[in-house]
C-alpha atoms as a PDB file:
ATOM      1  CA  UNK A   1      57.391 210.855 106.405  1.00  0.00           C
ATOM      2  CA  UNK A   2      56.570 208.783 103.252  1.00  0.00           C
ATOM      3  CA  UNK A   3      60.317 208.861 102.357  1.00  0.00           C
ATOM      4  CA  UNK A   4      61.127 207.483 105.376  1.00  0.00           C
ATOM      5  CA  UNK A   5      58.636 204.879 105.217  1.00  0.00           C
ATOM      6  CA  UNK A   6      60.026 203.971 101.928  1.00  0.00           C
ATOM      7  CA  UNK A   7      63.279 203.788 102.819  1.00  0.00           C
ATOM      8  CA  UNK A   8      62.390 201.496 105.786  1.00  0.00           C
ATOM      9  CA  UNK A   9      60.305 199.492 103.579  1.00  0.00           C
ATOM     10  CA  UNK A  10      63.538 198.496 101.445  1.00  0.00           C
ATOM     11  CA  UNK A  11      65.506 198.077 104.292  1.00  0.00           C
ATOM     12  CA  UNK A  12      63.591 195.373 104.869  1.00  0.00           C
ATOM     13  CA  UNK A  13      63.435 194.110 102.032  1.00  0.00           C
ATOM     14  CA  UNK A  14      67.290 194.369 101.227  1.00  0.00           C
ATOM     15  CA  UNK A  15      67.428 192.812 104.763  1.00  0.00           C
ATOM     16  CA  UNK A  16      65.131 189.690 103.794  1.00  0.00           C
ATOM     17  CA  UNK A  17      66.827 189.044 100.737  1.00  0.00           C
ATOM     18  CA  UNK A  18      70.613 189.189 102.244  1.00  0.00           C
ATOM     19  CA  UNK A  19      69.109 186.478 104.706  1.00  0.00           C
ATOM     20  CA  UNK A  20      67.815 184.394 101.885  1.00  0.00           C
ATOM     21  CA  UNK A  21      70.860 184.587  99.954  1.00  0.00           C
ATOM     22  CA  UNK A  22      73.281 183.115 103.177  1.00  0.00           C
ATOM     23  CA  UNK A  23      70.484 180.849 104.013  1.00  0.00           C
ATOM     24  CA  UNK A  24      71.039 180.105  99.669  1.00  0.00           C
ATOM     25  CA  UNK A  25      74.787 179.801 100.468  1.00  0.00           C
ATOM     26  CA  UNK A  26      74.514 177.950 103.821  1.00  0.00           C
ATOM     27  CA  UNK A  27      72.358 175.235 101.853  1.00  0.00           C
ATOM     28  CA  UNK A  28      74.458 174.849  98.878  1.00  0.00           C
ATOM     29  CA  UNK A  29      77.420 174.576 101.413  1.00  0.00           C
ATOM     30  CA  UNK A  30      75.772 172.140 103.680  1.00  0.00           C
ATOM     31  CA  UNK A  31      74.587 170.014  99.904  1.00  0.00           C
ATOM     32  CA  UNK A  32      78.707 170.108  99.216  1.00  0.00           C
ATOM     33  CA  UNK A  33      79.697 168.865 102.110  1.00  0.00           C
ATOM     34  CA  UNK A  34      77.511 166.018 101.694  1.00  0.00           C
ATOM     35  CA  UNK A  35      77.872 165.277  98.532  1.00  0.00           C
ATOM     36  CA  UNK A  36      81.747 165.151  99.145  1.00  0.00           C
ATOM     37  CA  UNK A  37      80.838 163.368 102.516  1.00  0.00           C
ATOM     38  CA  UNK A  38      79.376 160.468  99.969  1.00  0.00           C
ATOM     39  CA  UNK A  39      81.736 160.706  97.808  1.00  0.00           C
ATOM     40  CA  UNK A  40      84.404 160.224 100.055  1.00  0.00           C
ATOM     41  CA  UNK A  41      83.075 157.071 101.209  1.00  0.00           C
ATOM     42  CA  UNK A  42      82.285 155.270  97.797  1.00  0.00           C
ATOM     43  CA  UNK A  43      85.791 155.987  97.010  1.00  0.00           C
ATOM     44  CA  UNK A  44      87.239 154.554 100.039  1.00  0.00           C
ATOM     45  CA  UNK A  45      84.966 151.497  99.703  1.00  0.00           C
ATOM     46  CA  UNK A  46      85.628 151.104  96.001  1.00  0.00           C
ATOM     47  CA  UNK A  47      89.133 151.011  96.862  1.00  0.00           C
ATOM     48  CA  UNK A  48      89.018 148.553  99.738  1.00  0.00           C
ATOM     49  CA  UNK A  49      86.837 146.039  97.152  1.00  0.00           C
ATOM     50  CA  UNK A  50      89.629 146.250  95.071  1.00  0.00           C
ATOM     51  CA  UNK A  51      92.196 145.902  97.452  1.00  0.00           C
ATOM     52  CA  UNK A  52      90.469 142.898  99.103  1.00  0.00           C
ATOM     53  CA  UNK A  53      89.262 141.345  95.329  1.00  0.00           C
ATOM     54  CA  UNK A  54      92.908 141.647  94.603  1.00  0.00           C
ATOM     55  CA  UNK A  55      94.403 139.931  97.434  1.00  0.00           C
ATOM     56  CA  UNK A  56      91.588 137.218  96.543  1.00  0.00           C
ATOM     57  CA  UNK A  57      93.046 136.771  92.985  1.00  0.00           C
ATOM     58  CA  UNK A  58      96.838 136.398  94.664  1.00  0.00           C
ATOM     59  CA  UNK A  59      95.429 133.949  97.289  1.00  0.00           C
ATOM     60  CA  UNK A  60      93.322 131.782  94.976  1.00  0.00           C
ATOM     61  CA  UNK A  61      95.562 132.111  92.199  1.00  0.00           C
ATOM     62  CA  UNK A  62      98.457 130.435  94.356  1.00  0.00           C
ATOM     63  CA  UNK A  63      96.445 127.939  95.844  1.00  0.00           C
ATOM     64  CA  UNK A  64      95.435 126.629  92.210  1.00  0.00           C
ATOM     65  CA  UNK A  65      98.333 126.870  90.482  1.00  0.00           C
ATOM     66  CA  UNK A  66     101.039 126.114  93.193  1.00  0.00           C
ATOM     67  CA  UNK A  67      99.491 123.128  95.407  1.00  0.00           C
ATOM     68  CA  UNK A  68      96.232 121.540  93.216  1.00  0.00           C
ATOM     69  CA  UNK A  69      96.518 121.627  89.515  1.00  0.00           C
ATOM     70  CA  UNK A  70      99.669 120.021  88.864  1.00  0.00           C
ATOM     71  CA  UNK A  71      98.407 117.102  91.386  1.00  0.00           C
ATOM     72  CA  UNK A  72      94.661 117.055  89.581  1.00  0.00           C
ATOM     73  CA  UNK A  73      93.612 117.627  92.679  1.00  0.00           C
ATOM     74  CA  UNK A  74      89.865 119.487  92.732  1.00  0.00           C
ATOM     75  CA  UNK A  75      87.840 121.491  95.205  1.00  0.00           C
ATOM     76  CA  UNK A  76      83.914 121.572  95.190  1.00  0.00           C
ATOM     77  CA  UNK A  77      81.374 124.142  92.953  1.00  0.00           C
ATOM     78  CA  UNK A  78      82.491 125.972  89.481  1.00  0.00           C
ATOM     79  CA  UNK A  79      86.722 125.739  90.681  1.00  0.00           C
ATOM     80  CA  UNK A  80      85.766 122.047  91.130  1.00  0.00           C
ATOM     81  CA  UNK A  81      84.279 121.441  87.414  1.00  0.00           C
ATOM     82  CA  UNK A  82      87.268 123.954  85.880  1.00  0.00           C
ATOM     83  CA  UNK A  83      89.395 121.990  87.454  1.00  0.00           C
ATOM     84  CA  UNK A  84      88.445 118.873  86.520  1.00  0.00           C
ATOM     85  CA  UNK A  85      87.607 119.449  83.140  1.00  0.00           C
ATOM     86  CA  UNK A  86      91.158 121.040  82.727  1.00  0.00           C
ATOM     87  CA  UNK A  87      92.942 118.004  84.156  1.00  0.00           C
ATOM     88  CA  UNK A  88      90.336 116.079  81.459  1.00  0.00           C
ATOM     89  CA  UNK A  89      90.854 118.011  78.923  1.00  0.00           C
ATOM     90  CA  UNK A  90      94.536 119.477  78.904  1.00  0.00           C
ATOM     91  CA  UNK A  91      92.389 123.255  78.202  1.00  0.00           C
ATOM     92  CA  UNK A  92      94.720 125.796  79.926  1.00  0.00           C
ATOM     93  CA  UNK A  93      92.773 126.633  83.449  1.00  0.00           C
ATOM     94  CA  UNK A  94      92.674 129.996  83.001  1.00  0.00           C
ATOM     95  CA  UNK A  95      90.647 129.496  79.968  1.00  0.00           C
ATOM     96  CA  UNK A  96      87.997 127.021  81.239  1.00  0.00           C
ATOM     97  CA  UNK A  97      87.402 129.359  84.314  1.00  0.00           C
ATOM     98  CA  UNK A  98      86.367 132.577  82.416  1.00  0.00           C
ATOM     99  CA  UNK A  99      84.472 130.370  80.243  1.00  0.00           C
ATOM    100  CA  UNK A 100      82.505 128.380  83.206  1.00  0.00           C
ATOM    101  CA  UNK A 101      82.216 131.203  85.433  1.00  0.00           C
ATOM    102  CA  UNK A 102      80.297 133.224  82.406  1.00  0.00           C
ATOM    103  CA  UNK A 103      76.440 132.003  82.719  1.00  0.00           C
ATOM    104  CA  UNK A 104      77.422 132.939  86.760  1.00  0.00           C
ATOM    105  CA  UNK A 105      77.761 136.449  86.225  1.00  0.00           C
ATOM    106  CA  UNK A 106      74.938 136.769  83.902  1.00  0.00           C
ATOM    107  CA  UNK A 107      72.495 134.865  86.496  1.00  0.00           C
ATOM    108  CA  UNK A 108      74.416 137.003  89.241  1.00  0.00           C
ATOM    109  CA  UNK A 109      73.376 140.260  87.243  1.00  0.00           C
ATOM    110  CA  UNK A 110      70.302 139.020  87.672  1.00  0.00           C
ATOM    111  CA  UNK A 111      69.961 138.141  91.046  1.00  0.00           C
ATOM    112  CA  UNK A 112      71.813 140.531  92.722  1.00  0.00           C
ATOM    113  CA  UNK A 113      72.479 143.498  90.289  1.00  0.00           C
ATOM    114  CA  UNK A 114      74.761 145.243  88.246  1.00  0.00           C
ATOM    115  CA  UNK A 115      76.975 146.604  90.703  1.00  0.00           C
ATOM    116  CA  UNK A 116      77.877 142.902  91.780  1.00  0.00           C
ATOM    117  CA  UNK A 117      77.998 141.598  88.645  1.00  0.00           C
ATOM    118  CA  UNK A 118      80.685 144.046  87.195  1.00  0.00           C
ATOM    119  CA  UNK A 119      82.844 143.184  90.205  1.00  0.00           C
ATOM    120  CA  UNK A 120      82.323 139.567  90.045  1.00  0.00           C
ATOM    121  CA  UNK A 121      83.614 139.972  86.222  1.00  0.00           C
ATOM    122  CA  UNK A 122      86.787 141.814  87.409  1.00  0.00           C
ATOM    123  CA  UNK A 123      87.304 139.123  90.052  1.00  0.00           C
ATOM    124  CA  UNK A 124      87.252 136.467  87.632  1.00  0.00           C
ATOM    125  CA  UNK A 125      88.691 138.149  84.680  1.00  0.00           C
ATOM    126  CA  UNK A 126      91.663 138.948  86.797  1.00  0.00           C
ATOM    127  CA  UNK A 127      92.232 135.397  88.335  1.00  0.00           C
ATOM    128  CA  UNK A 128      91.997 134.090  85.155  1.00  0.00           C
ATOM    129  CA  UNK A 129      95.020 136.437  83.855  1.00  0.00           C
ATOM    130  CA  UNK A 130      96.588 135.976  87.000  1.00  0.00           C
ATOM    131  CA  UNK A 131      96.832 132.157  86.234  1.00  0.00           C
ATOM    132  CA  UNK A 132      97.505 132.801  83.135  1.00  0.00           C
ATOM    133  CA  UNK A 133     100.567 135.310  83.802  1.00  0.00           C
ATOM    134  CA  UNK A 134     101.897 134.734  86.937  1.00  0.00           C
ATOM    135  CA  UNK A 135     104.159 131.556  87.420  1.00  0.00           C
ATOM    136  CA  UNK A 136     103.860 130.284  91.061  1.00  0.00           C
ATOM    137  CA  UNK A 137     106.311 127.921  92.377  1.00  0.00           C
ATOM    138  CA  UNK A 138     105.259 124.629  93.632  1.00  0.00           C
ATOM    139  CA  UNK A 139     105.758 124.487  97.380  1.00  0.00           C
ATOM    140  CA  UNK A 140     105.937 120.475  97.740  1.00  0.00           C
ATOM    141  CA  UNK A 141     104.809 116.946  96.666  1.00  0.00           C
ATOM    142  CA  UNK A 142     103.467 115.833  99.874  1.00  0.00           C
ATOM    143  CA  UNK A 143      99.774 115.149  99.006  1.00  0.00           C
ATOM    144  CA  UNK A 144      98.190 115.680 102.457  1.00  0.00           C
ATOM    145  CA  UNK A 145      99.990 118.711 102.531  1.00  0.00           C
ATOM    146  CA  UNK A 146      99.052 119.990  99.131  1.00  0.00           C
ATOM    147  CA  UNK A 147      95.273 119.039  99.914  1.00  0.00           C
ATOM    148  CA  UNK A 148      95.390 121.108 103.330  1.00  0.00           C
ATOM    149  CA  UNK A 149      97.404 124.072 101.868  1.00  0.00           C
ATOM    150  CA  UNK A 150      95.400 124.326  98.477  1.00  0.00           C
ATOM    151  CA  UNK A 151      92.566 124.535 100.546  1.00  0.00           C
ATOM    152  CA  UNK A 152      93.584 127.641 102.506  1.00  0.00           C
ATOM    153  CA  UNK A 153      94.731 129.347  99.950  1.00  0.00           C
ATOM    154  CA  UNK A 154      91.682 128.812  97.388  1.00  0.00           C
ATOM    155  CA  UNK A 155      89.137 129.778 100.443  1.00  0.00           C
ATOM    156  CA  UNK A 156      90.865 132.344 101.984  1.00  0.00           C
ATOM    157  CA  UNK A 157      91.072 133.746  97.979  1.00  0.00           C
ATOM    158  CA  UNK A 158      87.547 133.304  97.728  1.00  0.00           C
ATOM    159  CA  UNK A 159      86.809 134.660 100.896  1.00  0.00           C
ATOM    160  CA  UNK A 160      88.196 137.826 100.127  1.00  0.00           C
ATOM    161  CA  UNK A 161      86.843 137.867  97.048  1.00  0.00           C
ATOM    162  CA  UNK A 162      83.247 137.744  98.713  1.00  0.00           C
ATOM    163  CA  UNK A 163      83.990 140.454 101.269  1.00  0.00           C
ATOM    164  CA  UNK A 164      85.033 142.851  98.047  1.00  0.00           C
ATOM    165  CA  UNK A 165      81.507 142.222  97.092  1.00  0.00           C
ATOM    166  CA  UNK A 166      82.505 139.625  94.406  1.00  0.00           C
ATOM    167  CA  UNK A 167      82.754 135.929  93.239  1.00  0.00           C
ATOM    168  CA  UNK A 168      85.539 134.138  92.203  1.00  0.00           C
ATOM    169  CA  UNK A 169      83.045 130.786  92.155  1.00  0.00           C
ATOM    170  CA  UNK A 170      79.302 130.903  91.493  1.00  0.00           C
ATOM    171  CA  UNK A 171      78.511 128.125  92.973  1.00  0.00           C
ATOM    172  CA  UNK A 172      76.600 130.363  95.718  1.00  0.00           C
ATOM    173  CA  UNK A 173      75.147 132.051  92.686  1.00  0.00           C
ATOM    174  CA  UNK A 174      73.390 129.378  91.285  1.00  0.00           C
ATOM    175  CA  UNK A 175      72.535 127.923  95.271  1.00  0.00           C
ATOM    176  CA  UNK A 176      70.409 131.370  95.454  1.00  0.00           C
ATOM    177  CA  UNK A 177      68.773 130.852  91.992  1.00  0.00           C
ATOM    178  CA  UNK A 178      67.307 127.380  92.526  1.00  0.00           C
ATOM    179  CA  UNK A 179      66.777 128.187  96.280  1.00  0.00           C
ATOM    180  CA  UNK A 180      63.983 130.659  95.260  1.00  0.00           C
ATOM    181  CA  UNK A 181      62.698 128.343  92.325  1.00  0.00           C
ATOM    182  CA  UNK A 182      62.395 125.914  94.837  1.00  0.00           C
ATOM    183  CA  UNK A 183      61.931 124.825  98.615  1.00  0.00           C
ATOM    184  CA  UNK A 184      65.497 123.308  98.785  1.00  0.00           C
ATOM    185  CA  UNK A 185      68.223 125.313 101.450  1.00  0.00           C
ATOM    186  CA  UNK A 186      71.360 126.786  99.539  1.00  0.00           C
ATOM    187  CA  UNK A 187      73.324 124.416 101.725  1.00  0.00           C
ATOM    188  CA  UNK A 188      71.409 121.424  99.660  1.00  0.00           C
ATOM    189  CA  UNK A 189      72.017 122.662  96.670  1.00  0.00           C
ATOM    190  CA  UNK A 190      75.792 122.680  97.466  1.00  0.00           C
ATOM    191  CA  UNK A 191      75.858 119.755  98.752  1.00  0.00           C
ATOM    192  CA  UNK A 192      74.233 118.323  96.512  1.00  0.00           C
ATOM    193  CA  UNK A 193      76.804 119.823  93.357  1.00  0.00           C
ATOM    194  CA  UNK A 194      79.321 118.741  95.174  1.00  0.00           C
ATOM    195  CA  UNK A 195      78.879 115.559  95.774  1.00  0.00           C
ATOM    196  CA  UNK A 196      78.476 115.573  92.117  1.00  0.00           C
ATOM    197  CA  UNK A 197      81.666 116.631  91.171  1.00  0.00           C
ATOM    198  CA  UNK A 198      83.448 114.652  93.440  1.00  0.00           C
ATOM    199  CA  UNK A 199      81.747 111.323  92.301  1.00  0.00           C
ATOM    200  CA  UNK A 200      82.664 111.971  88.550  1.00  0.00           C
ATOM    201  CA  UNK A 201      86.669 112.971  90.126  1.00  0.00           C
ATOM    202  CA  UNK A 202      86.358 109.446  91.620  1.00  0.00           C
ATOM    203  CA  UNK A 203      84.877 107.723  88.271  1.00  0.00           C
ATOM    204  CA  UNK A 204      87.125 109.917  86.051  1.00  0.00           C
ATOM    205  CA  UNK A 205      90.339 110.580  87.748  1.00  0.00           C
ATOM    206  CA  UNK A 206      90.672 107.882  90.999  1.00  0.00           C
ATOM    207  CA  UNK A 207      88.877 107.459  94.234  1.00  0.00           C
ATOM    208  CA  UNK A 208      92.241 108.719  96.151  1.00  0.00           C
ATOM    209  CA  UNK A 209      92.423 111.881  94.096  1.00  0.00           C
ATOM    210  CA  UNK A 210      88.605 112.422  94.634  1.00  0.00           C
ATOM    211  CA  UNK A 211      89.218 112.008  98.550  1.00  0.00           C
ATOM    212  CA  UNK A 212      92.185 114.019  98.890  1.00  0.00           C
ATOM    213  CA  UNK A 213      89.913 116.650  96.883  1.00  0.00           C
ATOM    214  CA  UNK A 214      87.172 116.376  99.634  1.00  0.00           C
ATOM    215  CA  UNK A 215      89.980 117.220 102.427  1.00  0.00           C
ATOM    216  CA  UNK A 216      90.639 120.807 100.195  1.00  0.00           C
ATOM    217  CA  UNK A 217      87.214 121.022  99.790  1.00  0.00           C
ATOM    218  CA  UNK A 218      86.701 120.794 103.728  1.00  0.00           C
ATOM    219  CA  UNK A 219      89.646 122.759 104.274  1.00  0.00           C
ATOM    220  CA  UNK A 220      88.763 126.152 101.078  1.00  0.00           C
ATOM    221  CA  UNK A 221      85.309 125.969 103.175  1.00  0.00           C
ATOM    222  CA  UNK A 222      86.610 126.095 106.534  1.00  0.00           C
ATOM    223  CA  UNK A 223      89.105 128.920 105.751  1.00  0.00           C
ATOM    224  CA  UNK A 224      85.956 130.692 103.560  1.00  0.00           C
ATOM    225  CA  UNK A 225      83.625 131.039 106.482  1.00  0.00           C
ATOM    226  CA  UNK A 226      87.258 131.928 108.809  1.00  0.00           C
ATOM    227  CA  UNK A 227      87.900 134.822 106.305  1.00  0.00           C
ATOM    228  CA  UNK A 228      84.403 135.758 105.319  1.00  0.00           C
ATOM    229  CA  UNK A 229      82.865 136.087 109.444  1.00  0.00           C
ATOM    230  CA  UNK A 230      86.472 137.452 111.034  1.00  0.00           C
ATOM    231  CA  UNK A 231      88.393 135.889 113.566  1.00  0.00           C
ATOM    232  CA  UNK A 232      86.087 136.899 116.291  1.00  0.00           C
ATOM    233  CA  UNK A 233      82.565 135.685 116.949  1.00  0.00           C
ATOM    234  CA  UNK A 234      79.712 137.506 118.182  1.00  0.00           C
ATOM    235  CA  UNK A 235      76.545 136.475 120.359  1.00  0.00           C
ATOM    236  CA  UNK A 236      73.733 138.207 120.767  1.00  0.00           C
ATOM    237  CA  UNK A 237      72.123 137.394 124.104  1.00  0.00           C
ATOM    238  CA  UNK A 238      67.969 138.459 125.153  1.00  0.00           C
ATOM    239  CA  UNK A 239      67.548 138.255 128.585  1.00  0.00           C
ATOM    240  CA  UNK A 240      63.968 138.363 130.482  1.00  0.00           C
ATOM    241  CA  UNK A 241      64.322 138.770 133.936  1.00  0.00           C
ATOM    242  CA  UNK A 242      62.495 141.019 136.555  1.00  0.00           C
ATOM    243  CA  UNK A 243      65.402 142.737 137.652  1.00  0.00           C
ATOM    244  CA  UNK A 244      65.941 144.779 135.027  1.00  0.00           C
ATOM    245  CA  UNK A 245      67.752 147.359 136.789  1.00  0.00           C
ATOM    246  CA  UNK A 246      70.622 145.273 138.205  1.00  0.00           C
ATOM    247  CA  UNK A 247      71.535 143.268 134.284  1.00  0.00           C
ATOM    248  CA  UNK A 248      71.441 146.507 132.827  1.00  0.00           C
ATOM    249  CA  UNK A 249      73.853 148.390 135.342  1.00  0.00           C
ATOM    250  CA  UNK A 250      76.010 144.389 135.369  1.00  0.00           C
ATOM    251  CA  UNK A 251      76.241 144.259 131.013  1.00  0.00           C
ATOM    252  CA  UNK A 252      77.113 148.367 130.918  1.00  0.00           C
ATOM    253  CA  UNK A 253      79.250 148.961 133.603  1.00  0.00           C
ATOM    254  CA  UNK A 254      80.973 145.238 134.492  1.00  0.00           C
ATOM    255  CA  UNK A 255      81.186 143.456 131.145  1.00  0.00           C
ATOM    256  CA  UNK A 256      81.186 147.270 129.300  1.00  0.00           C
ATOM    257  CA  UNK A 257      78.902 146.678 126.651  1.00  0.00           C
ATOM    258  CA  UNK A 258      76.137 148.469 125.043  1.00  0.00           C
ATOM    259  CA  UNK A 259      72.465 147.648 125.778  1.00  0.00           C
ATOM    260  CA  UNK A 260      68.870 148.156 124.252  1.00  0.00           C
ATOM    261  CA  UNK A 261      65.491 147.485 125.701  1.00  0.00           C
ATOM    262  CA  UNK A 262      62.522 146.137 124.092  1.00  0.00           C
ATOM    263  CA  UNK A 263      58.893 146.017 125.499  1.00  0.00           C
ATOM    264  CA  UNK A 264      57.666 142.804 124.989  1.00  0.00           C
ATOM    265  CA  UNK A 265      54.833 140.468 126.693  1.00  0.00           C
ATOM    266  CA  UNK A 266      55.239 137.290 127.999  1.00  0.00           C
ATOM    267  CA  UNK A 267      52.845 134.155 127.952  1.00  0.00           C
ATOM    268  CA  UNK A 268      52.481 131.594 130.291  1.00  0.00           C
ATOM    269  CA  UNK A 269      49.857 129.102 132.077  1.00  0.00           C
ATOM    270  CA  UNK A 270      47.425 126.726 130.623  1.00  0.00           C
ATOM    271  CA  UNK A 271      45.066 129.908 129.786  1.00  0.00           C
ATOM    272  CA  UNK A 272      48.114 131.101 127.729  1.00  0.00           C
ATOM    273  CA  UNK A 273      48.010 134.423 130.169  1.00  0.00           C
ATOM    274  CA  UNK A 274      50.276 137.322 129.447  1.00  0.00           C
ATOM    275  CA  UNK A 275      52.383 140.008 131.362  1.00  0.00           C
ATOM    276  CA  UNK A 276      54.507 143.150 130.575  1.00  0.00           C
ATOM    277  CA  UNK A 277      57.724 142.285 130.549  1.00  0.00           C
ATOM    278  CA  UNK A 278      60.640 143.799 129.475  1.00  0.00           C
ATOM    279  CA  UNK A 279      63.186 142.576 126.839  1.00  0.00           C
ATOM    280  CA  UNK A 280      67.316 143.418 127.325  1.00  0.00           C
ATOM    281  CA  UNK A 281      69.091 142.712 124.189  1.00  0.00           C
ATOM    282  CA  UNK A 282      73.170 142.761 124.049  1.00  0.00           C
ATOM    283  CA  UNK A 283      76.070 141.643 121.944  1.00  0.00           C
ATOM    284  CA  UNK A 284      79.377 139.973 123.550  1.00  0.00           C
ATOM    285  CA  UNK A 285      82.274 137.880 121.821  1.00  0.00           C
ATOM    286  CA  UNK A 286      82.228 134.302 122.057  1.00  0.00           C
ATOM    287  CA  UNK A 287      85.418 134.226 124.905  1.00  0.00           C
ATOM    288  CA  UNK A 288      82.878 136.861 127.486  1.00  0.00           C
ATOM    289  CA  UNK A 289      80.148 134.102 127.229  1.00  0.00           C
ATOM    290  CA  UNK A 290      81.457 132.709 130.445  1.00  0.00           C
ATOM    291  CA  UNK A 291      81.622 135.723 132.162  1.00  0.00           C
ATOM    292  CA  UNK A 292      78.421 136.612 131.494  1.00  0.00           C
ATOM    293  CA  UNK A 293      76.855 133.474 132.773  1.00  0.00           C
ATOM    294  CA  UNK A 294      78.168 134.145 135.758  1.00  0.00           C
ATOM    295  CA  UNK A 295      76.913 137.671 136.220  1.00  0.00           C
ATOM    296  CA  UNK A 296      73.745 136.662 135.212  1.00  0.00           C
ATOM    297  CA  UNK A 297      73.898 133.699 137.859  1.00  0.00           C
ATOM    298  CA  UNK A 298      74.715 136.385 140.718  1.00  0.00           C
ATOM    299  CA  UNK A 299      72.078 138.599 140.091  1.00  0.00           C
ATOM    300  CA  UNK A 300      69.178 136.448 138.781  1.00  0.00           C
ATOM    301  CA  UNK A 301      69.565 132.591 138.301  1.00  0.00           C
ATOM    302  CA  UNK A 302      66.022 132.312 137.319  1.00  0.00           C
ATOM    303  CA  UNK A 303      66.598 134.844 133.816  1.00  0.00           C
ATOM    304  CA  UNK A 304      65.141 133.394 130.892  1.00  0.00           C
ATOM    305  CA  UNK A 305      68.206 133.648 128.455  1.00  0.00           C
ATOM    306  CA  UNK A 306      68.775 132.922 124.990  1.00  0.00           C
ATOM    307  CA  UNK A 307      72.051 133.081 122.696  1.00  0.00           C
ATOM    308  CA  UNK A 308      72.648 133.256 119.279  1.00  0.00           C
ATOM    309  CA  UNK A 309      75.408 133.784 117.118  1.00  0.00           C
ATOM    310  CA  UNK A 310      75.536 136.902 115.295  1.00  0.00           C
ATOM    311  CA  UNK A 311      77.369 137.192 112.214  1.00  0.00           C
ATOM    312  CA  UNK A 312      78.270 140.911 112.067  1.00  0.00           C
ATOM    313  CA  UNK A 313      78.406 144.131 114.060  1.00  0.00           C
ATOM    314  CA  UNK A 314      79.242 147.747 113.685  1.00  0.00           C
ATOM    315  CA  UNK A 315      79.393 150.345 115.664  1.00  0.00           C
ATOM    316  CA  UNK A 316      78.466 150.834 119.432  1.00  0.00           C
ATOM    317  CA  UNK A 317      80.226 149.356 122.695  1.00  0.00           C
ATOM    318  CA  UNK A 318      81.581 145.947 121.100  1.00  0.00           C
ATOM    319  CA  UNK A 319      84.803 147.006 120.094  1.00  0.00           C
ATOM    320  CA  UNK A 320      85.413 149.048 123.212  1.00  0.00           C
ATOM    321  CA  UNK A 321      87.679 146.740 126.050  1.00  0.00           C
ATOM    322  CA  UNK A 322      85.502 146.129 128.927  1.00  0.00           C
ATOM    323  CA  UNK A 323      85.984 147.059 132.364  1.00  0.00           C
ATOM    324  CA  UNK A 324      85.061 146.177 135.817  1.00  0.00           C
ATOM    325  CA  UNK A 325      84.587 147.610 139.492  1.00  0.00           C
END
């Protein structure tokens, strides 16, 4: 009898133990699989910043060297003041944008970390070797059409540049680090350096050069925000309404986007009363705005609704082409 007890005894024991050593294995395997899960993605990310920081080199690197340097023509923040000082000086370009662009990445280490920094320092290392290497043609002498095309080229370079998680111009740098040292918008501050630069191209160089530099400028900005926010825009519409039921089942199943619901309270009256209301939150592109309206009109023309643009979305019902009954 004691034998057998013994021997049932280690049976369980040899039984616990061969479950702790799969549960062992199915840990470990479940910690690899992550780990190569996250792994997987940094790569693939790394790779797309380079791809896109790349492409941002090319792009920029044409737009400098084929349309505006050869015409002294400038664009606004740190390009604007290499530029300039390069059609001052005779300094290759190349040269006087590594150099400029230097305290940048130091106050962008700073600011936003290492990780930005070191790409920011390949971004500008590279354009400056691209100018420095590559020899781009010159595409024509028109000067409206070098001012346009410079433009594009220089913002859609930075613009990719900025989606690989980089600068090619720290002029937003710099915005950021005065912004927080004190109450002035980044959009002041750039502004304000740019009006700078474009007054000394108009004392230094000539008022005509320092206006066909403001259409680039307007043009590497316009193309900037185009490359940086993607061709399509985004709202995000609340709505308040008391018929809930009939703007969820219109957004999900007629316009065939995703939905969330807040719980929210609502003030009105000269006592400032309040009521339980509830909140319906959704994301559209800018061409279903209409659409919507309409919906919204059919069901409840008294909904409180308000619209903002959203800059970027991932994941849920947005990408998905709607449908209708």
């Amino acid at each position: 009898m004691a034998f057998k007890l013994k021997t049932f005894i280690q049976k369980i024991i040899y039984q616990f133990r061969l479950d702790l050593f799969a549960e062992q294995i199915s840990q470990s395997r479940y910690t690899k699989a992550k780990l190569f899960r996250i792994r997987k993605i940094i790569l693939k990310n790394f790779f797309k910043d380079f791809l896109l920081i790349t492409a941002g080199i090319f792009a920029a690197g044409f737009g400098l060297k084929g349309f505006l340097l050869a015409n002294q023509f400038i664009d606004g923040g740190v390009t604007g003041i290499s530029l300039l000082i390069t059609s001052l000086s005779g300094v290759p370009l190349w040269q006087i944008i590594l150099l400029v662009n230097i305290p940048f990445i130091f106050l962008g280490y700073q600011i936003m970390g290492l990780p930005f920094a070191a790409k920011s320092t390949m971004a500008i290392t590279g354009l400056s070797l691209c100018l420095a290497l590559v020899n781009f043609p010159m595409v024509t002498n028109e000067k409206v059409l070098i001012a346009v095309f410079g433009g594009i080229f220089l913002g859609a370079g930075i613009g990719l540049a900025i989606r690989g998680g980089s600068v090619i111009d720290g002029t937003e740098v710099l915005a950021i680090y005065l912004s927080r040292k004190a109450s002035i918008t980044i959009g002041d501050i750039v502004l304000a350096i740019n009006c700078i630069i474009f007054s000394l191209a108009a004392y230094l160089l000539s008022v005509e050069t320092a206006l066909y530099s403001i259409i680039t400028y307007m043009v590497a900005s316009r193309m900037l925000d185009f490359v940086v926010e993607g061709i399509e825009e985004y709202i995000g519409v609340t709505i308040i309404t008391s018929h809930r039921q009939e703007m969820l089942e219109m957004i999900t199943r007629i316009m065939g986007r995703g939905v969330t619901v807040y719980e929210g309270k609502s003030g009105y009256g000269k006592r400032g009363e309040t009521r339980e209301v509830e909140i319906i939150y959704t994301v559209i592109t800018r061409l279903e705005i209409g659409k919507l309206k309409t919906e919204i009109e059919k069901i409840a023309p008294e909904a409180f609704v308000v619209m903002n643009p959203v800059k970027e979305i991932k994941g849920g019902l947005i990408k998905k082409r709607p449908f209708t009954l």
